[in-house]
Protein backbone atom coordinates (compact mmCIF):
# COMPACT_ATOMS: atom_id res chain seq x y z
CA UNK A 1 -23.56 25.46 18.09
CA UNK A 2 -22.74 23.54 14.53
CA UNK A 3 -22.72 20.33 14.22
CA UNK A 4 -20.51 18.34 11.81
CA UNK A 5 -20.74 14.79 10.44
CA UNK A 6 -18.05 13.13 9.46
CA UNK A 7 -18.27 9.88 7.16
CA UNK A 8 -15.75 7.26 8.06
CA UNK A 9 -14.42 5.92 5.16
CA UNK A 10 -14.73 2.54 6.35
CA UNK A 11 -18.24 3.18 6.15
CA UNK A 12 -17.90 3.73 2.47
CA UNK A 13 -20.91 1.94 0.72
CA UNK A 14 -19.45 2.14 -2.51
CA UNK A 15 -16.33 0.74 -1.46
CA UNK A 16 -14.65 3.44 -3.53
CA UNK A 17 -12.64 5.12 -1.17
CA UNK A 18 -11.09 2.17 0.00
CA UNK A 19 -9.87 1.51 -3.45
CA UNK A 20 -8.32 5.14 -3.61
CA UNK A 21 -6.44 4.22 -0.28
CA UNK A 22 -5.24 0.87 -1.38
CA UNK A 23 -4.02 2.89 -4.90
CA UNK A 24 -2.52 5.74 -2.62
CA UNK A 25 -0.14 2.59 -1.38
CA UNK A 26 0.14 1.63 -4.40
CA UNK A 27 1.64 4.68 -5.85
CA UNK A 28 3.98 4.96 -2.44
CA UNK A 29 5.33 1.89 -3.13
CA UNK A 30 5.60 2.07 -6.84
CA UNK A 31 7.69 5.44 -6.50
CA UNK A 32 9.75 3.90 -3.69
CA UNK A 33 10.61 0.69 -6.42
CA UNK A 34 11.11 3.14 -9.09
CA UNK A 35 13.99 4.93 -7.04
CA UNK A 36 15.52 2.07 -6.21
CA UNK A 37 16.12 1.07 -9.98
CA UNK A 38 13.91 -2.28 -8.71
CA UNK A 39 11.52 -3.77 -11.37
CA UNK A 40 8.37 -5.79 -10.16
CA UNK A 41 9.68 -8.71 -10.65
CA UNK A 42 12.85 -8.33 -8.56
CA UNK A 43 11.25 -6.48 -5.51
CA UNK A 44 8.79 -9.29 -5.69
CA UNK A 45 11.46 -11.84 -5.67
CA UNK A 46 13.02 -10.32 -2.86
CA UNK A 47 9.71 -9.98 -1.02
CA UNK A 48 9.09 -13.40 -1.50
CA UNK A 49 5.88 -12.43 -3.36
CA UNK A 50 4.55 -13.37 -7.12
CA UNK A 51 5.47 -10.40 -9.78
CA UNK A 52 1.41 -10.76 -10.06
CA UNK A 53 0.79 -10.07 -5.87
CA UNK A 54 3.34 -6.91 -6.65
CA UNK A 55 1.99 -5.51 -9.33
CA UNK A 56 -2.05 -6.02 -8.19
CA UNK A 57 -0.66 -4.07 -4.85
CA UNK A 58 0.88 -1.31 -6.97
CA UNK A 59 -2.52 -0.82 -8.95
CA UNK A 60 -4.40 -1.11 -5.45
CA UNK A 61 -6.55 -4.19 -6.91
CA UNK A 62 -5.59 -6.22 -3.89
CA UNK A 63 -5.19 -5.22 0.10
CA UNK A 64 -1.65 -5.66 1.18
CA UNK A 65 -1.70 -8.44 3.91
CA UNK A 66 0.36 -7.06 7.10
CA UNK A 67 2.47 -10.00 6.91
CA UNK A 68 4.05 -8.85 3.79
CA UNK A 69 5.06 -5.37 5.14
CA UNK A 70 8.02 -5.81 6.44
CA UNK A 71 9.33 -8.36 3.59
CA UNK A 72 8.19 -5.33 1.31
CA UNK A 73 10.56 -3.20 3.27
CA UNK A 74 13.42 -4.90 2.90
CA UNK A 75 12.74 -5.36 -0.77
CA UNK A 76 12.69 -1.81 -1.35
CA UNK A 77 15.86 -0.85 0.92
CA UNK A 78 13.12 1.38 3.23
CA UNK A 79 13.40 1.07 7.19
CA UNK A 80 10.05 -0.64 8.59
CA UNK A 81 9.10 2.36 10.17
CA UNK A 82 9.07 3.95 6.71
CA UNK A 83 6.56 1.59 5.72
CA UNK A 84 4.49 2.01 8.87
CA UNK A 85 4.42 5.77 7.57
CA UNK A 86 3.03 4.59 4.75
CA UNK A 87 0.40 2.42 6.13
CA UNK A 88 -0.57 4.83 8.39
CA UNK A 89 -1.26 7.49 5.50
CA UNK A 90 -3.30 4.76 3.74
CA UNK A 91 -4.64 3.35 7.27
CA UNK A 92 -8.41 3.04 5.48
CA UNK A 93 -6.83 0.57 3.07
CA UNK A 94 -7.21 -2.06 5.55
């Protein structure tokens, strides 16, 4: 019988993982803005965030608080589930 470990990434010491989800977002949500013709300033208008908030999510510097999700969404002209997709790909961001 084998025996596998697996290493939660939440359990990440380094913490670098976690910044390679958070980027993996980042990069979602950048191409998404990118499609839709929307510069970081305007989808961050429309968010109701700072052009700053937008672009430290893009570059996965910050964690995306959940209450921003769906404002994101609608910024971006992307159905809510879409973005649940999203945050469920990067679920180790959080």
């Amino acid at each position: 019988m084998s025996m596998h470990i697996y290493a939660s990434p939440a359990s990440d010491s380094t913490g670098n993982l976690s910044v390679s989800w958070r980027r993996l977002f980042g990069i979602m949500i950048q191409d998404v803005r990118v499609f839709m013709a929307r510069s970081v300033e305007e989808a961050a208008q429309l968010a109701g965030m700072t052009p700053s908030q937008w672009a430290a999510l893009e570059d996965g510097d910050i964690v995306v608080d959940p209450a921003w999700l769906r404002p994101m969404a609608d910024a971006l002209g992307i159905g809510f589930d879409q973005m649940q997709t999203m945050v469920h790909l990067c679920q180790f961001t959080w």
